[in-house]
C-alpha atoms as a PDB file:
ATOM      1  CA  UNK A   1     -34.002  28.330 -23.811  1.00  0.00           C
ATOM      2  CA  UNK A   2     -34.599  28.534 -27.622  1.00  0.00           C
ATOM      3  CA  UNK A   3     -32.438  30.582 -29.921  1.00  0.00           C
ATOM      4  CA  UNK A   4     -34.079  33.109 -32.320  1.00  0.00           C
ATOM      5  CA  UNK A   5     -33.176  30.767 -35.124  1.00  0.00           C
ATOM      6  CA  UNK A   6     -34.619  27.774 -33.332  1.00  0.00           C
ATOM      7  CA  UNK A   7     -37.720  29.849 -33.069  1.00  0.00           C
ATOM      8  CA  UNK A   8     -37.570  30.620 -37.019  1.00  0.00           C
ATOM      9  CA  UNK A   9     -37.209  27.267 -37.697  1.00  0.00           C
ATOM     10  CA  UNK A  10     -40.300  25.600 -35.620  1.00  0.00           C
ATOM     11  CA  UNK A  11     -42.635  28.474 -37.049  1.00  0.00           C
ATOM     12  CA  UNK A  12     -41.276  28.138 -41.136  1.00  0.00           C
ATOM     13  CA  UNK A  13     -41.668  24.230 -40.203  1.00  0.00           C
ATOM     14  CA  UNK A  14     -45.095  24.370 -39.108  1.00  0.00           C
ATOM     15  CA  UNK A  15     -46.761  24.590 -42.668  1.00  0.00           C
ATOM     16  CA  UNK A  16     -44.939  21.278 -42.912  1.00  0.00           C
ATOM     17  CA  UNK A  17     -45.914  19.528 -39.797  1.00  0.00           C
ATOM     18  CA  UNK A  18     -42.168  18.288 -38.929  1.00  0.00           C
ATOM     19  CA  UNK A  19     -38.899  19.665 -38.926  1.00  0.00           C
ATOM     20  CA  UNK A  20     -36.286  18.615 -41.325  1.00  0.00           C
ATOM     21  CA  UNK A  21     -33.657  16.449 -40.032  1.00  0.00           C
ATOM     22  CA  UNK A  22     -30.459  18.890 -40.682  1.00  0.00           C
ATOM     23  CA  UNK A  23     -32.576  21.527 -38.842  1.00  0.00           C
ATOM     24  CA  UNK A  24     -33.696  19.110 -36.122  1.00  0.00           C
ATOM     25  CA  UNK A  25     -30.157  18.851 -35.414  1.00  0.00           C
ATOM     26  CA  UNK A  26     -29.554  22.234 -35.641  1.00  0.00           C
ATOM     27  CA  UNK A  27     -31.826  22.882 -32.649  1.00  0.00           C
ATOM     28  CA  UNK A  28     -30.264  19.726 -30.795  1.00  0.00           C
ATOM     29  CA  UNK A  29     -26.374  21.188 -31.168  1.00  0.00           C
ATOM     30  CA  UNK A  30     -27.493  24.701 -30.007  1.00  0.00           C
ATOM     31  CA  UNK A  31     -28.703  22.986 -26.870  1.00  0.00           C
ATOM     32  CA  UNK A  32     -25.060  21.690 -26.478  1.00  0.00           C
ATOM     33  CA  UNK A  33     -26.543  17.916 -27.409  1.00  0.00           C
ATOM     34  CA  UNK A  34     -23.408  16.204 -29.038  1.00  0.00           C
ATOM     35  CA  UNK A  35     -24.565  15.351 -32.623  1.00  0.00           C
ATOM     36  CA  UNK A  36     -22.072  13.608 -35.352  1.00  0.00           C
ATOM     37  CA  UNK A  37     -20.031  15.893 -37.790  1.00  0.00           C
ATOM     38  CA  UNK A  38     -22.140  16.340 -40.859  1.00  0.00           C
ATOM     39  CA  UNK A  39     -22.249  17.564 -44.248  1.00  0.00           C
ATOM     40  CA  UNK A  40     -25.729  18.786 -46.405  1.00  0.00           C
ATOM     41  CA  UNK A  41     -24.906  18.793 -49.938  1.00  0.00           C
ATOM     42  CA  UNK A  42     -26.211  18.086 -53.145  1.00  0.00           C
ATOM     43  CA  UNK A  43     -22.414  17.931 -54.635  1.00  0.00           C
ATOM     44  CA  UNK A  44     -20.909  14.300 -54.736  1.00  0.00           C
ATOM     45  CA  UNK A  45     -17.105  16.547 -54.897  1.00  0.00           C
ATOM     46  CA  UNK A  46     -18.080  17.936 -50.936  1.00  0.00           C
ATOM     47  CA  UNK A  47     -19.220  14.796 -49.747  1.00  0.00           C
ATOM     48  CA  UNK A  48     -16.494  12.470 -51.447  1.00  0.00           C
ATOM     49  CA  UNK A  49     -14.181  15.439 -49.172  1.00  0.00           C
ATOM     50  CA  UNK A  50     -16.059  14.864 -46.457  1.00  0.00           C
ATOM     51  CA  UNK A  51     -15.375  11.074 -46.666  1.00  0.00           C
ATOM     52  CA  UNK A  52     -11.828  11.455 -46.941  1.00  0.00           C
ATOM     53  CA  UNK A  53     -11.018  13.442 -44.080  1.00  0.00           C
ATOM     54  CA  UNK A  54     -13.955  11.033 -41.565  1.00  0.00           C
ATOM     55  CA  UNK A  55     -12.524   9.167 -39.280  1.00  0.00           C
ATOM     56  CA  UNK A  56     -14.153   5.988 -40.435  1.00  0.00           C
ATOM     57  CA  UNK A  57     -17.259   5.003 -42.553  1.00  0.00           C
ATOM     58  CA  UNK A  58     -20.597   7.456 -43.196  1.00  0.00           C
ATOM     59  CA  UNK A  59     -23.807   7.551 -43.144  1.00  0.00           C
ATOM     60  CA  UNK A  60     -25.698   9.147 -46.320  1.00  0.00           C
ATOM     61  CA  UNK A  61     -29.563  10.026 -45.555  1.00  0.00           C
ATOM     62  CA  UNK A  62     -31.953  11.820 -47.824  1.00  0.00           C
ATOM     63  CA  UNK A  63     -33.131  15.122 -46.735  1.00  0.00           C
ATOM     64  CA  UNK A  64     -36.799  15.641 -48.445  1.00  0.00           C
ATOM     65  CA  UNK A  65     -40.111  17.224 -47.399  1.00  0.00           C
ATOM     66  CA  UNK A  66     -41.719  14.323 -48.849  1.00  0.00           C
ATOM     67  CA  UNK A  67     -39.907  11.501 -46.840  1.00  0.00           C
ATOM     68  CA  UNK A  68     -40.796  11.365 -42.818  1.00  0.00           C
ATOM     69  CA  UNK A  69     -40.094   7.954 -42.419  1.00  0.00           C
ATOM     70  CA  UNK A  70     -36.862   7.159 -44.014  1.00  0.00           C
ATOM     71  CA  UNK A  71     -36.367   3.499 -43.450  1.00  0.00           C
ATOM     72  CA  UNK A  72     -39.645   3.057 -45.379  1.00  0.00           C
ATOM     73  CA  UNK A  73     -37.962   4.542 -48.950  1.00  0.00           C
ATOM     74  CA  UNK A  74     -34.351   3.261 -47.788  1.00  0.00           C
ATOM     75  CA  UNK A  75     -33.439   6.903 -47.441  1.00  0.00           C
ATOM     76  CA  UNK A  76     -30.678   6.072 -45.192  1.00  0.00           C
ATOM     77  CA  UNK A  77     -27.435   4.139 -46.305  1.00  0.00           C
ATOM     78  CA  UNK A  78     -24.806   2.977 -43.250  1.00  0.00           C
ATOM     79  CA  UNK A  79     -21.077   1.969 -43.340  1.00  0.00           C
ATOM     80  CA  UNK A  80     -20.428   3.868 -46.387  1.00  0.00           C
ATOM     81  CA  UNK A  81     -16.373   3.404 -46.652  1.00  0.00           C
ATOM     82  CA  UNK A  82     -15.389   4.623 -50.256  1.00  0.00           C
ATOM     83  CA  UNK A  83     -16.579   7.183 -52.562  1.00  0.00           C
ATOM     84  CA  UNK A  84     -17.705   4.954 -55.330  1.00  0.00           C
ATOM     85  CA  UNK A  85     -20.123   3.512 -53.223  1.00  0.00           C
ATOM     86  CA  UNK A  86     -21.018   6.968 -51.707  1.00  0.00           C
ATOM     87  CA  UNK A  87     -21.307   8.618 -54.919  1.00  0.00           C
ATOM     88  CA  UNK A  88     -23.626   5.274 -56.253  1.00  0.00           C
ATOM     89  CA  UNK A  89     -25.601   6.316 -53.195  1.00  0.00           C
ATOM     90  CA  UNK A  90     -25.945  10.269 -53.650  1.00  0.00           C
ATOM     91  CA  UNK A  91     -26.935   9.793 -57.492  1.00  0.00           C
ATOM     92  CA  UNK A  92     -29.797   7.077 -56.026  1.00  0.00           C
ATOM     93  CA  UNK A  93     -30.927   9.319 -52.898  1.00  0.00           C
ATOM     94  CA  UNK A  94     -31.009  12.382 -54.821  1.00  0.00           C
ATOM     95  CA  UNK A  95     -33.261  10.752 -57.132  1.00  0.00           C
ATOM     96  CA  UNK A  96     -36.263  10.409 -54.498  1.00  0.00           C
ATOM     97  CA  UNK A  97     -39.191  12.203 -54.583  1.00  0.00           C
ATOM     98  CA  UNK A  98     -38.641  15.788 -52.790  1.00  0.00           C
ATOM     99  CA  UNK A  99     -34.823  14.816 -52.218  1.00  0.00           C
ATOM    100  CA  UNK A 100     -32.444  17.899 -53.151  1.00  0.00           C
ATOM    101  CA  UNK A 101     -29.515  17.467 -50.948  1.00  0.00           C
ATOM    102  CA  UNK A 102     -28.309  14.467 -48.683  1.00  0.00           C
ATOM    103  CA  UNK A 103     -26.800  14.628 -45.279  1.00  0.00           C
ATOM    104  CA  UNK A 104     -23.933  12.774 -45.056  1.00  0.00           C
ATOM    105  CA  UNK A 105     -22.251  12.212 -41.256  1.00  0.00           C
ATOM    106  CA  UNK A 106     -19.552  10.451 -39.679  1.00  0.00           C
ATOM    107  CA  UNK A 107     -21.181   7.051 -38.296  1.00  0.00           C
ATOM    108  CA  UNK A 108     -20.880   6.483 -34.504  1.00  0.00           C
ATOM    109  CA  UNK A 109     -21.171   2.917 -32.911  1.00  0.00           C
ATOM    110  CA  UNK A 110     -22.453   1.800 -29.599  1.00  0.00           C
ATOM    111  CA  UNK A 111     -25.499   0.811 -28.092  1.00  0.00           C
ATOM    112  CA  UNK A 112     -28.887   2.338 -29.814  1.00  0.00           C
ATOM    113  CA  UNK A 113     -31.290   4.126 -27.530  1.00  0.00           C
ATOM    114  CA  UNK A 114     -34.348   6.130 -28.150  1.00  0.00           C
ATOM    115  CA  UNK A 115     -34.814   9.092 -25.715  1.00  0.00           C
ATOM    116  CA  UNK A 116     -38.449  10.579 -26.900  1.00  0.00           C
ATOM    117  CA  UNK A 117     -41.391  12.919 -26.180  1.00  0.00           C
ATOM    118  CA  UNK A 118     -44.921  13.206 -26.429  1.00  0.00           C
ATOM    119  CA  UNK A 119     -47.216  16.200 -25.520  1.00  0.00           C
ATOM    120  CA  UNK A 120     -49.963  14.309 -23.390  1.00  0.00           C
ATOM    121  CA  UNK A 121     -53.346  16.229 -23.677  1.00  0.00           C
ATOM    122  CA  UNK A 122     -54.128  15.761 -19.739  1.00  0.00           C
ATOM    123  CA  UNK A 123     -50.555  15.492 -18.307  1.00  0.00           C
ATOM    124  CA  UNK A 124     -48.614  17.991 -20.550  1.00  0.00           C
ATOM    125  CA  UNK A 125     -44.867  16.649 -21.995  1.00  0.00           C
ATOM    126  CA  UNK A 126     -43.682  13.217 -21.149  1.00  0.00           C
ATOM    127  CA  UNK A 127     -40.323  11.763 -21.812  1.00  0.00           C
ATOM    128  CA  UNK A 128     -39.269   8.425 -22.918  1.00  0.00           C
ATOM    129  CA  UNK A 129     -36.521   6.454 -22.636  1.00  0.00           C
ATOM    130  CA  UNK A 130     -35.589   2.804 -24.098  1.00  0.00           C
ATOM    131  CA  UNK A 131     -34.086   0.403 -26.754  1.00  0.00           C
ATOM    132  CA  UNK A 132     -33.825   2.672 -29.949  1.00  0.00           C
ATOM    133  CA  UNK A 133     -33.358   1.851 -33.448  1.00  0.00           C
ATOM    134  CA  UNK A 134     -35.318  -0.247 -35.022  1.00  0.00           C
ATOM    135  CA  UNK A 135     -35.818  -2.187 -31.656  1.00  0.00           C
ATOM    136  CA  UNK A 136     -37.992   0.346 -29.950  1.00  0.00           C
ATOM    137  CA  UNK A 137     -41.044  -1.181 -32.475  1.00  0.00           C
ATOM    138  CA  UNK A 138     -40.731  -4.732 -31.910  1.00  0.00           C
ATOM    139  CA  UNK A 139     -39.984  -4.932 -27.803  1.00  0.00           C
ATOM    140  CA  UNK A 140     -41.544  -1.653 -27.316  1.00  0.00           C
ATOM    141  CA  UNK A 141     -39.290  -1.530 -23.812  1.00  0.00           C
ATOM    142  CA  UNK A 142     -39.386   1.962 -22.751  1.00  0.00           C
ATOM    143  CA  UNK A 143     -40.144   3.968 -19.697  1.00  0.00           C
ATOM    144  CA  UNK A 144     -41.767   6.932 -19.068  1.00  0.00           C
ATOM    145  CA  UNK A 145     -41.748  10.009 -16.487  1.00  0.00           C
ATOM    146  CA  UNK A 146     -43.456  13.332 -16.553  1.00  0.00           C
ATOM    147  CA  UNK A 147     -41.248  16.564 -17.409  1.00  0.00           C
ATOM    148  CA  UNK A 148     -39.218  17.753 -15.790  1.00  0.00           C
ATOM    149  CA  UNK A 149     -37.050  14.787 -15.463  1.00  0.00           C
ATOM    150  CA  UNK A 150     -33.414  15.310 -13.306  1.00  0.00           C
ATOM    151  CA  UNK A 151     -30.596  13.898 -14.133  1.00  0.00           C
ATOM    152  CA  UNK A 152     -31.098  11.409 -11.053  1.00  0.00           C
ATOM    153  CA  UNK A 153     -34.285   9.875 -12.446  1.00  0.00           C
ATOM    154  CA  UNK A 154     -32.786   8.697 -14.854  1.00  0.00           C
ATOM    155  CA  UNK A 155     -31.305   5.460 -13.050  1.00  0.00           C
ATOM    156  CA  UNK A 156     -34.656   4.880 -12.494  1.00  0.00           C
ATOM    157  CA  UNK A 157     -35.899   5.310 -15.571  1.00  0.00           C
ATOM    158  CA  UNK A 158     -32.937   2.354 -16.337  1.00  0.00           C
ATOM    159  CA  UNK A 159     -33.595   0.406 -13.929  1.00  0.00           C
ATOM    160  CA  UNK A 160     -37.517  -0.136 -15.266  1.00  0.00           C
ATOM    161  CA  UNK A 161     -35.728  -1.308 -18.390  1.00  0.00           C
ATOM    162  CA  UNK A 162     -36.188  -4.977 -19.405  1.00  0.00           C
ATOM    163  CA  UNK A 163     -32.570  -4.244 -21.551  1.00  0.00           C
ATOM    164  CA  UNK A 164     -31.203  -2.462 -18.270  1.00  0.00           C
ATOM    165  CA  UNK A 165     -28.069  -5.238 -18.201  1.00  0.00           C
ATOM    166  CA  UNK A 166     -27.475  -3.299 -22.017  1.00  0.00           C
ATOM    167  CA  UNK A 167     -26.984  -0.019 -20.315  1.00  0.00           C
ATOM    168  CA  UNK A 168     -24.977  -1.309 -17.323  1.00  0.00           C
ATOM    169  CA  UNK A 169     -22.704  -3.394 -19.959  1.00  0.00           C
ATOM    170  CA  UNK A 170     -23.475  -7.158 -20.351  1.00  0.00           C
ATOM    171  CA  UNK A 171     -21.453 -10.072 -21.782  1.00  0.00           C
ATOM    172  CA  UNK A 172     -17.889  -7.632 -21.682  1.00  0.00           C
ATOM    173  CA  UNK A 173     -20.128  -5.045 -24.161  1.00  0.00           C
ATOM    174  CA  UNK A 174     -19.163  -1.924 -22.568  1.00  0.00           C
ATOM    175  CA  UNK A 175     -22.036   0.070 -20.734  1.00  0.00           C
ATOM    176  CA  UNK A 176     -23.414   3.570 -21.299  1.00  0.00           C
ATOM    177  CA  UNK A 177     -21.846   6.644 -19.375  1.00  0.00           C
ATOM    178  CA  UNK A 178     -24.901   7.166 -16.750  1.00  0.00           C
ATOM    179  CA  UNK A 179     -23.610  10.761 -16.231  1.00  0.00           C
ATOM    180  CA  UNK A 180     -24.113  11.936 -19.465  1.00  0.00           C
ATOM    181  CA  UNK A 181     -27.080  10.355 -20.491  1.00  0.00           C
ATOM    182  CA  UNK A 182     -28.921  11.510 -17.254  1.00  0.00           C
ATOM    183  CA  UNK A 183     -27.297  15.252 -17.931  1.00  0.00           C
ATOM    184  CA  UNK A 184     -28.542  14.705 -21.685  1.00  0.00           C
ATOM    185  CA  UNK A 185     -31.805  13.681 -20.472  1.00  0.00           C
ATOM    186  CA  UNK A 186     -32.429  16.350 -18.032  1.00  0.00           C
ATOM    187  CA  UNK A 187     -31.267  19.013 -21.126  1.00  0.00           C
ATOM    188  CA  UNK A 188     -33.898  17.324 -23.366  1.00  0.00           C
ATOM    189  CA  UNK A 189     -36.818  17.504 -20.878  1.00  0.00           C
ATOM    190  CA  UNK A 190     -36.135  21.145 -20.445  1.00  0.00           C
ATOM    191  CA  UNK A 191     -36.379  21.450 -23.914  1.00  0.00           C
ATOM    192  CA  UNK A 192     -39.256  20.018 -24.448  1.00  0.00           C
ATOM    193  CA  UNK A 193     -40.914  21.645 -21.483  1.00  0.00           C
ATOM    194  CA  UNK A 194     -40.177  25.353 -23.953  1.00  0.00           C
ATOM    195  CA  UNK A 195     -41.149  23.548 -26.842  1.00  0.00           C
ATOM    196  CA  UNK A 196     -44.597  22.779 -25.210  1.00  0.00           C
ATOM    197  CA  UNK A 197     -47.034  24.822 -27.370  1.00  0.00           C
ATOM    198  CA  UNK A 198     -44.938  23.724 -30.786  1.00  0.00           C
ATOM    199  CA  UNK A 199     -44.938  19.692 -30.601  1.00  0.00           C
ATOM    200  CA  UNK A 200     -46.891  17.059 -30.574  1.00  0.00           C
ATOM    201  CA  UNK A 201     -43.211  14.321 -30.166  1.00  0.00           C
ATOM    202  CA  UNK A 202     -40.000  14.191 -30.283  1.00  0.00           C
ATOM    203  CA  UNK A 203     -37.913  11.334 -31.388  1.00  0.00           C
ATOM    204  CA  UNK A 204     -34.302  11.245 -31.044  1.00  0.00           C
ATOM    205  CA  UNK A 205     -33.781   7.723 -32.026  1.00  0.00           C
ATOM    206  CA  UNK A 206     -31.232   6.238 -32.428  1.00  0.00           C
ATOM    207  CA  UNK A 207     -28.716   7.582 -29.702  1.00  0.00           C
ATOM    208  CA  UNK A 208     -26.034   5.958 -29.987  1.00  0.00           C
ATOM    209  CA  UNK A 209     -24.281   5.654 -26.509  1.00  0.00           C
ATOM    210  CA  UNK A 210     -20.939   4.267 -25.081  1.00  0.00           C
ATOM    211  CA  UNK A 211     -19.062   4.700 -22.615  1.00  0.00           C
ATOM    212  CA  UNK A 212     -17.750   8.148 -23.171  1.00  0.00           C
ATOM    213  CA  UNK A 213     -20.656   9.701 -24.902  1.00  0.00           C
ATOM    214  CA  UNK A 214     -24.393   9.741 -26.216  1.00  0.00           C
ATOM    215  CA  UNK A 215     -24.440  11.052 -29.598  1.00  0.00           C
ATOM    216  CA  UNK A 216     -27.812  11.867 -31.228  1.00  0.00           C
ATOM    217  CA  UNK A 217     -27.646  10.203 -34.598  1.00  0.00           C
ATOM    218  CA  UNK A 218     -31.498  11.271 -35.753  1.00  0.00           C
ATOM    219  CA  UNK A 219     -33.773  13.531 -34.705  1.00  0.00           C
ATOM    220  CA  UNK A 220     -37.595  14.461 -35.967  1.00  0.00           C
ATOM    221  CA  UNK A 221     -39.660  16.469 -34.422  1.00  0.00           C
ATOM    222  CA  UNK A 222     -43.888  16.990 -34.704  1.00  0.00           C
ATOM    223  CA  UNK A 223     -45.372  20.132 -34.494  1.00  0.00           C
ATOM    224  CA  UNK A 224     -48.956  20.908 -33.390  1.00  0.00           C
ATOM    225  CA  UNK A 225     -51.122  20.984 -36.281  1.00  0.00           C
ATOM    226  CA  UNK A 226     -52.714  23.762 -37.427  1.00  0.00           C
ATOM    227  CA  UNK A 227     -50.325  25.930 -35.482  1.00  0.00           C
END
């Protein structure tokens, strides 16, 4: 069930088309999704802070209405380990068009995943699961179910998989925790089943998932046009 604030967010988003990134995940955590600590600033003095006290390197993304894709204006910076480097990276993100603050977040490792969602015309929302990151584009292995999707489809869903042997652990890489990716994908098909009138897709991509959690790294969601 959406929040009040979720609900201001998707209509104040709408004139947009998309919802921010720091909001996206704003919607995700109030679900109970498990996102990475984060920090939206425009101050390197918060974010070198935030550094200190991570447990290991950051990520630093730029957070503008003008950037969707991020990879495509190298809007995100990974394994970010010192502040010199983080506050080279703040002064060059903040300089892109639109960009007034930059999330920073602790970086999480493990295998990439893309759970997703599209609002078919004839069939109503669809969920997707497969390979995330930048993966998802070039072996475009994914599967598909109609909503609402329980927690036990998901093996399934696996199973389809080309990359399955990923998910069940392969060459002493450890495996995903099935439990709580099927209990996250059964909380995200429920969400997108109350988001139905709002978006056109959902991409949480990547999820990065090991063997004690699946942590949504990125999030963007589409809204209906001309809603």
């Amino acid at each position: 069930m959406l929040s009040e604030s979720d609900r201001r967010i998707i209509e104040a988003s709408k004139i947009r088309g998309w919802v921010l990134e720091p909001q996206a995940k704003h919607i995700m955590a109030g679900q109970g999704f498990d996102i990475p600590n984060f920090v939206l600033t425009d101050s390197i003095e918060i974010a070198g802070k935030f550094l200190r006290n991570a447990p290991g390197p950051v990520v630093a993304k730029a957070v503008s209405e003008k950037i969707l894709h991020k990879t495509e204006f190298a809007a995100v910076v990974t394994g970010i380990s010192d502040e010199k480097s983080l506050e080279r990276e703040m002064i060059r993100l903040k300089a892109l068009e639109g960009c007034e603050q930059v999330l920073v977040e602790e970086m999480v490792k493990g295998l990439e995943i893309i759970i997703g969602a599209k609002n078919d015309f004839q069939f109503g929302p669809v969920v997707v699961l497969g390979l995330g990151g930048t993966s998802v584009e070039i072996y475009k292995d994914t599967a598909i179910r109609m909503a609402p999707v329980k927690s036990a489809d998901v093996v399934s869903m696996v199973d389809s998989l080309k990359a399955k042997r990923l998910f069940r652990g392969y060459r002493r890489a450890p495996g995903v925790n099935m439990a709580v990716l099927g209990h996250l994908v059964a909380k995200f098909s429920s969400l997108i089943m109350d988001l139905e009138e709002n978006f056109q897709s959902i991409d949480l991509n990547p999820v990065i998932c090991t063997q004690d959690r699946c942590v949504i790294a990125d999030a963007r969601i589409m809204l209906v046009k001309g809603s």
